[in-house]
N, C-alpha and C. Protein backbone atom coordinates (compact mmCIF):
# COMPACT_ATOMS: atom_id res chain seq x y z
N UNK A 1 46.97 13.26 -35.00
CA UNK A 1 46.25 14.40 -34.48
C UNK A 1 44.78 14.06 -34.25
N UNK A 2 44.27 13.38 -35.30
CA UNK A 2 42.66 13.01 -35.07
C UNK A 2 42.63 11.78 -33.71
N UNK A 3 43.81 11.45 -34.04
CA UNK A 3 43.29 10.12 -32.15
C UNK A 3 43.58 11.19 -31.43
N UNK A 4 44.05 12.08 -31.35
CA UNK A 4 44.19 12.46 -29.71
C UNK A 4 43.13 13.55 -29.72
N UNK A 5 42.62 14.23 -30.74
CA UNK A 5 41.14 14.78 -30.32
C UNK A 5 40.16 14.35 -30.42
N UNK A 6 39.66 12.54 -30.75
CA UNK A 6 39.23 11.57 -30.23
C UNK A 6 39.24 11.25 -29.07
N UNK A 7 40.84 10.81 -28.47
CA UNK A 7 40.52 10.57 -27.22
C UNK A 7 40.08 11.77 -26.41
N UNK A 8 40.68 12.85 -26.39
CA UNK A 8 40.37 13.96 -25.80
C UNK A 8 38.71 14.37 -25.68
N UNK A 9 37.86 14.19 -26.52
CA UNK A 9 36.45 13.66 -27.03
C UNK A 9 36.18 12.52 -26.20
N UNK A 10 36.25 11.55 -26.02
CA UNK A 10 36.17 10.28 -25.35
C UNK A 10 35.82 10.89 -24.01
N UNK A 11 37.27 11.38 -23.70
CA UNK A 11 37.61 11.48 -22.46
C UNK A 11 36.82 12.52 -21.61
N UNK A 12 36.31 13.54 -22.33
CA UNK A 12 35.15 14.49 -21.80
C UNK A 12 33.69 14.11 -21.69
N UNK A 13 33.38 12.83 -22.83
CA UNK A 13 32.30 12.40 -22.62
C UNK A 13 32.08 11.57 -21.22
N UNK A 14 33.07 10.77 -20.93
CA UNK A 14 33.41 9.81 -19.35
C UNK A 14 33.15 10.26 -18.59
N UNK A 15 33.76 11.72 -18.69
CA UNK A 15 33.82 12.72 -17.45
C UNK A 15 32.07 13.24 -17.19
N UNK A 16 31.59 13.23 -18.25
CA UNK A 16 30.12 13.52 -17.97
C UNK A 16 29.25 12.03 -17.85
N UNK A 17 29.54 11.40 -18.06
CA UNK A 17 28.58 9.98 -18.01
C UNK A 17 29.01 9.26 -17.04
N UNK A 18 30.17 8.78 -16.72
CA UNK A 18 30.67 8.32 -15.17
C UNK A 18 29.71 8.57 -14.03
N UNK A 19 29.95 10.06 -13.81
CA UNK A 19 29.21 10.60 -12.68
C UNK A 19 28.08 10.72 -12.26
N UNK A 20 27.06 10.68 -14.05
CA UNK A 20 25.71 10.61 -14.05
C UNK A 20 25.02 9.19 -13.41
N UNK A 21 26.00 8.11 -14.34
CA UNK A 21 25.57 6.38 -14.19
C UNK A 21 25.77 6.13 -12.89
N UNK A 22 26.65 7.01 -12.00
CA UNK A 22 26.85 6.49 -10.18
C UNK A 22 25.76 6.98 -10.17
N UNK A 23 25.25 8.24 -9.91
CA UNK A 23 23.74 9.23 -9.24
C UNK A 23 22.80 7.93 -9.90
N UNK A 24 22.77 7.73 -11.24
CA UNK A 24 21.35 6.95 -11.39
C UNK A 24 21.63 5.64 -10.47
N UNK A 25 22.55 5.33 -10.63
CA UNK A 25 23.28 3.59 -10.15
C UNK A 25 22.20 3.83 -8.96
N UNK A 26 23.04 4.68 -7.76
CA UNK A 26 22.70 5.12 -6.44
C UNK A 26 21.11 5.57 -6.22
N UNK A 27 20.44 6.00 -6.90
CA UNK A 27 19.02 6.01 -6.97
C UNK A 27 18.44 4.99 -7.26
N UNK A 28 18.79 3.75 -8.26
CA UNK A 28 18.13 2.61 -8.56
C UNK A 28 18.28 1.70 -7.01
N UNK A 29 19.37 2.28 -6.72
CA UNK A 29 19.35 1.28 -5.30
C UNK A 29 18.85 1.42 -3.97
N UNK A 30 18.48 3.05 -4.30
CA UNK A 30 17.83 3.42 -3.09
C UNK A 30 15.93 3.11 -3.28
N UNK A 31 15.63 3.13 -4.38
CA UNK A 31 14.49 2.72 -4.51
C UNK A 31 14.22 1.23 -4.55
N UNK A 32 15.15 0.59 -4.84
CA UNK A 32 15.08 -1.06 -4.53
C UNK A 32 15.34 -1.13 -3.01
N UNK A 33 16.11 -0.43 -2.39
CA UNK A 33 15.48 -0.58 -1.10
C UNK A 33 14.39 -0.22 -0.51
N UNK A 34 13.86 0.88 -0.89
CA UNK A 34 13.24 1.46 -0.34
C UNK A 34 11.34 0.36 -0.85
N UNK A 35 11.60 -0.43 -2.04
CA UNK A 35 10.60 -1.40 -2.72
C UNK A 35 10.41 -2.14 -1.47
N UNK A 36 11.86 -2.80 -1.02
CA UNK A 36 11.77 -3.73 -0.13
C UNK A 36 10.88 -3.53 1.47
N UNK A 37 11.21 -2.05 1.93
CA UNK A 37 10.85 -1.87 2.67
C UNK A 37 9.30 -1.88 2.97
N UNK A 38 8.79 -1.05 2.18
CA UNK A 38 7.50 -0.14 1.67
C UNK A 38 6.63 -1.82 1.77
N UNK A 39 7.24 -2.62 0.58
CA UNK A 39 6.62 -4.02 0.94
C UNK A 39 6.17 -4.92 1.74
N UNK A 40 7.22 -4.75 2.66
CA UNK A 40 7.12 -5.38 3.81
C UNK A 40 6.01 -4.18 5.00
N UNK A 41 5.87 -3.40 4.72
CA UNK A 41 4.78 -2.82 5.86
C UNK A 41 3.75 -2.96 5.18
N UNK A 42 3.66 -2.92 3.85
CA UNK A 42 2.44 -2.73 3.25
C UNK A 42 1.79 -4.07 3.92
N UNK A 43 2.30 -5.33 3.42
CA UNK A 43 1.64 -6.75 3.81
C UNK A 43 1.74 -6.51 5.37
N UNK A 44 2.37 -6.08 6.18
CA UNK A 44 1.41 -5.87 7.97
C UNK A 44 0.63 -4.46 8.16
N UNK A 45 0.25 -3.76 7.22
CA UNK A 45 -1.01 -2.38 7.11
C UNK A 45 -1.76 -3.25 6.04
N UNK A 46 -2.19 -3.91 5.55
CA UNK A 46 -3.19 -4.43 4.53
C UNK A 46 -4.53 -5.08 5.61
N UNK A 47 -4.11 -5.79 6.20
CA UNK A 47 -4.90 -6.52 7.23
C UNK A 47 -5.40 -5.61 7.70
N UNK A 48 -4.93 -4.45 8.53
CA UNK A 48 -4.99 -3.73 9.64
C UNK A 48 -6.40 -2.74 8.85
N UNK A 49 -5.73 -2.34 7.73
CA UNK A 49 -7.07 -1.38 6.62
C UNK A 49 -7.99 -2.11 6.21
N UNK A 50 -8.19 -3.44 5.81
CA UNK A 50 -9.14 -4.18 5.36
C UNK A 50 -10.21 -5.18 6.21
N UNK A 51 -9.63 -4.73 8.09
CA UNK A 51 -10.48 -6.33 8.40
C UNK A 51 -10.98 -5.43 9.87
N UNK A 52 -12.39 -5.52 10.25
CA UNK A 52 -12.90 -5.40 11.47
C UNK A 52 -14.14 -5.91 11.81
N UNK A 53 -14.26 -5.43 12.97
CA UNK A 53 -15.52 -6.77 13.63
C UNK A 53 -16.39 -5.51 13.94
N UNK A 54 -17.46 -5.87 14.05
CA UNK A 54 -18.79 -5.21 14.63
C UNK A 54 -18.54 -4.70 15.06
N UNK A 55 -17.86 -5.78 16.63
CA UNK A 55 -17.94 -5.69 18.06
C UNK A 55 -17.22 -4.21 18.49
N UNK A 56 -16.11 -4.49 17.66
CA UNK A 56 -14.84 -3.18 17.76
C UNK A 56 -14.27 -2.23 16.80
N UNK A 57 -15.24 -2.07 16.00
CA UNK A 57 -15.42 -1.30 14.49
C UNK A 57 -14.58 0.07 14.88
N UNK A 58 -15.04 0.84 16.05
CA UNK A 58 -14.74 2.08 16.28
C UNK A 58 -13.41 1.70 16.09
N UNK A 59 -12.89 1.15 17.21
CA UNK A 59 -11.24 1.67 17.52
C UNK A 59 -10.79 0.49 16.16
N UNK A 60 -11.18 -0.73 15.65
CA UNK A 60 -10.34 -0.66 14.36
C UNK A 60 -10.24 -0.10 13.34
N UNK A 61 -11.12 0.86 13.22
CA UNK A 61 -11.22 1.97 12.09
C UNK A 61 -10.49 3.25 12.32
N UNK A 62 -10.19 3.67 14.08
CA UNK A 62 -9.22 4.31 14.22
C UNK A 62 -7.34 3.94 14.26
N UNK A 63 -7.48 1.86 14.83
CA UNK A 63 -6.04 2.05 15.13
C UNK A 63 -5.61 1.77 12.92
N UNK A 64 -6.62 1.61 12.08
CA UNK A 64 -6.36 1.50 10.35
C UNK A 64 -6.15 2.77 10.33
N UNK A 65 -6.34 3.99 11.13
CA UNK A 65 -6.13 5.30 10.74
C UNK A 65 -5.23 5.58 10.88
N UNK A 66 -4.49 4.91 11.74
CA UNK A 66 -3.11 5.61 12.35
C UNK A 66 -2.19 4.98 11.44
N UNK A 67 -2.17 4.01 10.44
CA UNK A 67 -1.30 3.55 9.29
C UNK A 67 -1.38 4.46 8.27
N UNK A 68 -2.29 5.43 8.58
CA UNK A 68 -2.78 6.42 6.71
C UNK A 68 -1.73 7.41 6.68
N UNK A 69 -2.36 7.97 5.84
CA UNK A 69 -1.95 10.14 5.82
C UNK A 69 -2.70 10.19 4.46
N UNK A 70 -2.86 11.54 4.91
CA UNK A 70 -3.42 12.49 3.71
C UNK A 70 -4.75 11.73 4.04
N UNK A 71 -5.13 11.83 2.38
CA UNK A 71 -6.76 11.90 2.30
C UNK A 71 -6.95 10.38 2.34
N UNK A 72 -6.51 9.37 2.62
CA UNK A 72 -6.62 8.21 3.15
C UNK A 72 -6.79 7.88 4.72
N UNK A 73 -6.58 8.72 5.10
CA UNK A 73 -6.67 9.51 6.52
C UNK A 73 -7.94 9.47 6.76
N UNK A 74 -8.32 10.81 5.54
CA UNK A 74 -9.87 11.22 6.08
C UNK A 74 -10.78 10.36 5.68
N UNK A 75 -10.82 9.37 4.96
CA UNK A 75 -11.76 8.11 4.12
C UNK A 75 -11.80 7.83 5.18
N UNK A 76 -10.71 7.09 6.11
CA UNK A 76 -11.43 6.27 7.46
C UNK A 76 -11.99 6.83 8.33
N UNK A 77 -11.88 8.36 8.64
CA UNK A 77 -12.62 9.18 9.39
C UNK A 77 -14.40 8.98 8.52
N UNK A 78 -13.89 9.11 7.45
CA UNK A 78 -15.83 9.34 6.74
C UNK A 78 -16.47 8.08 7.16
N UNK A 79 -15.35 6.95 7.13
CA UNK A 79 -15.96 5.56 6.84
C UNK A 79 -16.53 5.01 8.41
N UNK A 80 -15.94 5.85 9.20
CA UNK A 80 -16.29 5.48 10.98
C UNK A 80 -17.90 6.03 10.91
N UNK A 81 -18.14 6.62 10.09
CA UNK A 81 -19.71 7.39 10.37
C UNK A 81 -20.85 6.04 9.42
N UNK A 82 -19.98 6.07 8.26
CA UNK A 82 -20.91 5.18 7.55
C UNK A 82 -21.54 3.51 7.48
N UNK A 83 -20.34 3.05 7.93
CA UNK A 83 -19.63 1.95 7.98
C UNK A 83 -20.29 1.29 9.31
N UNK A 84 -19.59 1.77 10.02
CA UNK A 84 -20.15 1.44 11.80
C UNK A 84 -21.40 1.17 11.61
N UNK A 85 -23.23 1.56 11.53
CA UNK A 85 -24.69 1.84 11.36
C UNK A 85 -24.75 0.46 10.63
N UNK A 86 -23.86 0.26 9.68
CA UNK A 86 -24.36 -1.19 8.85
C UNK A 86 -23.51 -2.24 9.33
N UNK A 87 -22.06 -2.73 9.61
CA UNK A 87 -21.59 -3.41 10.07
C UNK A 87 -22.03 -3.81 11.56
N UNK A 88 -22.37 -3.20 12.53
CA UNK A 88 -23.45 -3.30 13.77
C UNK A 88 -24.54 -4.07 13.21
N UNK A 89 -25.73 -3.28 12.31
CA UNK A 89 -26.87 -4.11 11.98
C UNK A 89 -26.58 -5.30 11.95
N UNK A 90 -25.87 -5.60 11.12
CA UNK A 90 -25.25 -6.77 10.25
C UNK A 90 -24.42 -8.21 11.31
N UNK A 91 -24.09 -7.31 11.78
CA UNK A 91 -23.27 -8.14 13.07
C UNK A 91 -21.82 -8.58 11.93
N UNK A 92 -21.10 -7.50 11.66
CA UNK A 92 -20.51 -7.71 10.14
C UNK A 92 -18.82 -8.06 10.91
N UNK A 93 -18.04 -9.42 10.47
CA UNK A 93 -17.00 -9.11 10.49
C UNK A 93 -16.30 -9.76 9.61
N UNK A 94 -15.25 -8.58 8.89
CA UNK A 94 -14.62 -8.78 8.01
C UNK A 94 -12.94 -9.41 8.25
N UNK A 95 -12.48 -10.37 7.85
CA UNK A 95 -10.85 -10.59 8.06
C UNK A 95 -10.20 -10.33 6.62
N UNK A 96 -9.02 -10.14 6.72
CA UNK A 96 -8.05 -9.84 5.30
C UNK A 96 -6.94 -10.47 5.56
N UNK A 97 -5.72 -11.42 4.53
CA UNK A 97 -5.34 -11.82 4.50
C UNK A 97 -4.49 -11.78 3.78
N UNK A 98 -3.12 -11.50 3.46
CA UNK A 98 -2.16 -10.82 2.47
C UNK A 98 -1.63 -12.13 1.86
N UNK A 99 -2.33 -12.84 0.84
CA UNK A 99 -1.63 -14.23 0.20
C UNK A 99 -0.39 -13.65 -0.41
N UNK A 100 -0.25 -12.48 -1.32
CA UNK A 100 1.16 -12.21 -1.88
C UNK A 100 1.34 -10.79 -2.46
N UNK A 101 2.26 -10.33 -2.37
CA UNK A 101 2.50 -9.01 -2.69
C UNK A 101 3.78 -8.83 -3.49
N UNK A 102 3.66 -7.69 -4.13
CA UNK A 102 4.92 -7.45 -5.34
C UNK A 102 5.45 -5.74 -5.40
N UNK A 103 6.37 -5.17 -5.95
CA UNK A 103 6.29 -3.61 -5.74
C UNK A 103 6.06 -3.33 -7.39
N UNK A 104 4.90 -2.76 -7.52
CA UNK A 104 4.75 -2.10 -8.52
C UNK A 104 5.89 -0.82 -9.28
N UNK A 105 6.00 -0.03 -8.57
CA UNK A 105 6.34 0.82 -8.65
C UNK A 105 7.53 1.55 -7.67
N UNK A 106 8.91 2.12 -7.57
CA UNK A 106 9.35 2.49 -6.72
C UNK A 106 10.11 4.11 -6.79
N UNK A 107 10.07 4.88 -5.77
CA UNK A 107 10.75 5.84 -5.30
C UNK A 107 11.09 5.41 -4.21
N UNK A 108 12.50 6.40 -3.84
CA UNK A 108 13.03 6.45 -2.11
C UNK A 108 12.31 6.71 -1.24
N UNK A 109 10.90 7.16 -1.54
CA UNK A 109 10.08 7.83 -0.76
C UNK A 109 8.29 7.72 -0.65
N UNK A 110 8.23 6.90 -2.16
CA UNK A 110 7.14 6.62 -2.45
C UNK A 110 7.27 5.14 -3.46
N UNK A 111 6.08 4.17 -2.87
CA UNK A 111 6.44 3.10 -3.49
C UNK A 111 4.80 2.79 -3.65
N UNK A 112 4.93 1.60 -4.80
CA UNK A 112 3.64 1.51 -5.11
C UNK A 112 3.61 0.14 -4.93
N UNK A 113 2.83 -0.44 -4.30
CA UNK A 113 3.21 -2.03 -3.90
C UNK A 113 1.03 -2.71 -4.44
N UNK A 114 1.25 -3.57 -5.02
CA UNK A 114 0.39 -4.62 -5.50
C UNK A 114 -0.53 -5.57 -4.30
N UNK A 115 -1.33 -6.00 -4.11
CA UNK A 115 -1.40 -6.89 -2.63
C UNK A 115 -2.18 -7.96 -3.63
N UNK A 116 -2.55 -8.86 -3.41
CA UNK A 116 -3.15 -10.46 -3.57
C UNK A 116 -3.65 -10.82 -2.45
N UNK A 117 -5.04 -10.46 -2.36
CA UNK A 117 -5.92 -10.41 -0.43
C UNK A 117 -6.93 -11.51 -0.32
N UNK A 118 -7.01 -12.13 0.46
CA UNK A 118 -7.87 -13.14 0.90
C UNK A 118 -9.03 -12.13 1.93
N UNK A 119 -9.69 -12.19 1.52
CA UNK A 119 -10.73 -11.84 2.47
C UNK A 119 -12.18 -12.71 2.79
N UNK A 120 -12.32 -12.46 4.35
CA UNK A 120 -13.61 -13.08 4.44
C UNK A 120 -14.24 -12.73 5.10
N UNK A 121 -15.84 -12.64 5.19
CA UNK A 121 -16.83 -11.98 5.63
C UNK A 121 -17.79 -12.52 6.36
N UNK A 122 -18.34 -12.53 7.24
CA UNK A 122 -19.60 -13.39 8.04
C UNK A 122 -20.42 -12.09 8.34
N UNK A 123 -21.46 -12.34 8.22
CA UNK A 123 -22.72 -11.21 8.44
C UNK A 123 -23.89 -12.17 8.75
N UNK A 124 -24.90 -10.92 9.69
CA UNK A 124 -26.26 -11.80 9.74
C UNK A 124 -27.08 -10.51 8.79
N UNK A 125 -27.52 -11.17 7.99
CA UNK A 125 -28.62 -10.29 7.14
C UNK A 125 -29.87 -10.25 8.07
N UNK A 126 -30.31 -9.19 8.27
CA UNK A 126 -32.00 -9.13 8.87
C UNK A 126 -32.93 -10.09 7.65
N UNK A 127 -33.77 -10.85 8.94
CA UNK A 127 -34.71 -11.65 7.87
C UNK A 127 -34.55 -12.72 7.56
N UNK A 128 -32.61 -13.46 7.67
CA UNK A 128 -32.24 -14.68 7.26
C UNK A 128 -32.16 -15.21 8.73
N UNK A 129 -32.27 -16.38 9.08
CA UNK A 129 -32.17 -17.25 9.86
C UNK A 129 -30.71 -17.40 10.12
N UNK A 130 -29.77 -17.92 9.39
CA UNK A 130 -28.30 -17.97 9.99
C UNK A 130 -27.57 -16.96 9.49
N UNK A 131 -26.05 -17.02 10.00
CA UNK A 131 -24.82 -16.31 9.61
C UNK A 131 -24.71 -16.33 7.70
N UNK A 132 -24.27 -15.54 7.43
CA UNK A 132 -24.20 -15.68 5.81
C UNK A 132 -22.34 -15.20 5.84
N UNK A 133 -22.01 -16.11 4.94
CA UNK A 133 -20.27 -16.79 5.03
C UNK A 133 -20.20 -16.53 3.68
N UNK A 134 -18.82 -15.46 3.26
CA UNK A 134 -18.37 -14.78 1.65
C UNK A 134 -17.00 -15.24 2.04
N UNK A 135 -16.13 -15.71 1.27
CA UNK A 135 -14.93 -15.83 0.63
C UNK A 135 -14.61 -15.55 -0.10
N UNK A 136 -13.48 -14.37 -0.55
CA UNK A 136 -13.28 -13.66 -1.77
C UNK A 136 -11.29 -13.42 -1.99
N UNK A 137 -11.43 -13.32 -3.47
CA UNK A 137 -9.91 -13.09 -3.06
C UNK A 137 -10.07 -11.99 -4.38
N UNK A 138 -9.07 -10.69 -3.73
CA UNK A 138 -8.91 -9.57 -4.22
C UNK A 138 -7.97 -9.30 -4.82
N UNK A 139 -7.55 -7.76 -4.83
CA UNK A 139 -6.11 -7.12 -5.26
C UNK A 139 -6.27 -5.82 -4.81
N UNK A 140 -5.67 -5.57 -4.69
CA UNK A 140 -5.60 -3.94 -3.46
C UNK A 140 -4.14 -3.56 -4.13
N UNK A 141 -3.98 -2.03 -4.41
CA UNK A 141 -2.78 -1.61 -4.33
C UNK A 141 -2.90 -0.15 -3.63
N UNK A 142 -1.51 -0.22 -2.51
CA UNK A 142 -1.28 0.29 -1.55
C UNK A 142 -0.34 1.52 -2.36
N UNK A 143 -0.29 2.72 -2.01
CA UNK A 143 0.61 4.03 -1.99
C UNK A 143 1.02 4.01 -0.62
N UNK A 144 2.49 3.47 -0.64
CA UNK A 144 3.27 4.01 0.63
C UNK A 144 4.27 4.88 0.93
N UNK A 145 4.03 5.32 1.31
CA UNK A 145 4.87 7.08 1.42
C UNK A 145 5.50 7.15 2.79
N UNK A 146 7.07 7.44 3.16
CA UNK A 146 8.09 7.19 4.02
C UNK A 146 7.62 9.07 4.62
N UNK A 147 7.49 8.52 5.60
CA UNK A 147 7.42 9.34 6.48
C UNK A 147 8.37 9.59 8.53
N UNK A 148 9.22 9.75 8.07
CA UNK A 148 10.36 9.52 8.88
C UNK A 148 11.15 8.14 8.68
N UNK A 149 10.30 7.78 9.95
CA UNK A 149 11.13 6.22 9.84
C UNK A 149 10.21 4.99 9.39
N UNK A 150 8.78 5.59 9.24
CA UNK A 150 7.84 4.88 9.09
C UNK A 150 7.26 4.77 7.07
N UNK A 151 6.50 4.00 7.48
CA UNK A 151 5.81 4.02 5.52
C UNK A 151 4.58 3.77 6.17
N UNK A 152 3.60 4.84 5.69
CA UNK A 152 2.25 4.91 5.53
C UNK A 152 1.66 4.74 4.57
N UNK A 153 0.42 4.28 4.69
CA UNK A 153 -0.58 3.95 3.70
C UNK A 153 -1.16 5.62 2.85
N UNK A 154 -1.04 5.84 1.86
CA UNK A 154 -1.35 7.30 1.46
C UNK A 154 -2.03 7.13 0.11
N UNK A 155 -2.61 5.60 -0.19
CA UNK A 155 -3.52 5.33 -1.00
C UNK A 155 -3.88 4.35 -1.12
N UNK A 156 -5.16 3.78 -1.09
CA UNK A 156 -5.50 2.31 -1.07
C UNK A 156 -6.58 1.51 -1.99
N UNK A 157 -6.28 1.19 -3.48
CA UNK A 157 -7.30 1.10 -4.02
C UNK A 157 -7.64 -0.42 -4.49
N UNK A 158 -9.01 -0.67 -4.68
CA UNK A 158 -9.10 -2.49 -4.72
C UNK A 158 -9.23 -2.75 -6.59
N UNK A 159 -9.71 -3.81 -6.33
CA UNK A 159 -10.20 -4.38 -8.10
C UNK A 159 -11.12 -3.41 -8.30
N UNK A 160 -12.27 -3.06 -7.51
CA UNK A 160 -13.53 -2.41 -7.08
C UNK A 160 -13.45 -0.85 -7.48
N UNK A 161 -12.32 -0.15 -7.14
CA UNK A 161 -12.26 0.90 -7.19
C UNK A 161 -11.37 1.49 -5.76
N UNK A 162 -10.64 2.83 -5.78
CA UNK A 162 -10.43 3.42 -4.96
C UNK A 162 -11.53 3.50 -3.67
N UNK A 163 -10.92 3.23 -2.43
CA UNK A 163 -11.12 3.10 -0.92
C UNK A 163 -12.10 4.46 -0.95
């Protein structure tokens, strides 16, 4: 009598844990895809947010806008006012370079991806005679958030601090 309201016990617990371990199963895999994805745009939007020239500051600060949303959005809107006045002076251009990236963090919908950035800088300082040449290597982590078919940038913060 006690095995069969054991198994009977058993057998109700299955019935509740089976079904749960597929749903989690099926979520662990949708966010490992979704890691994969998020990753792979992040390293071709990293460049695009981190690197512009003097010459064409405006529209690369707008076509880095069109990778955002939300209030990462409006940073590059603030940053077209601020940014532009000194990178002009300066004759400033910046390149970025995605040496390696990892996913921090994942949802189906939101992923948190790591970057490892090469960046480099040439400026003319007023007052100095030549070009002045920075080589730096960073860490940036990207918030990418699926937005249809796409993953946008919806947070972007360095070693330095938030963008």
């Amino acid at each position: 009598m006690f095995a069969i309201a054991l198994l009977g016990v058993l057998v109700a617990v299955a019935a509740v844990l089976v079904p749960t371990m597929w749903f989690n199963l099926r979520d662990l895999r949708e966010a490992d895809a979704a890691g994969d994805s998020a990753m792979a745009a992040a390293r071709q939007v990293a460049p695009q947010l981190l690197s512009y020239d003097y010459r064409t500051i405006e529209q690369d600060l707008a076509r880095a806008g069109g990778y955002t949303t939300g209030e990462l959005t409006r940073h590059y809107k603030e940053l077209a006012t601020s940014l532009v006045t000194r990178a002009k002076a300066e004759k400033m251009v910046r390149t970025a370079s995605v040496a390696g990236a990892a996913v921090e963090r994942a949802e189906p919908d939101r992923v948190e991806v790591l970057l490892f950035v090469n960046m480099g800088t040439v400026r003319q300082v007023p007052g100095q005679a030549g070009p002045q040449q920075q080589v730096a290597q960073n860490r940036a982590r990207l918030v990418m958030v699926r937005q249809g078919e796409r993953w946008l940038a919806a947070d972007l913060s360095t070693l330095l601090g938030s963008a």
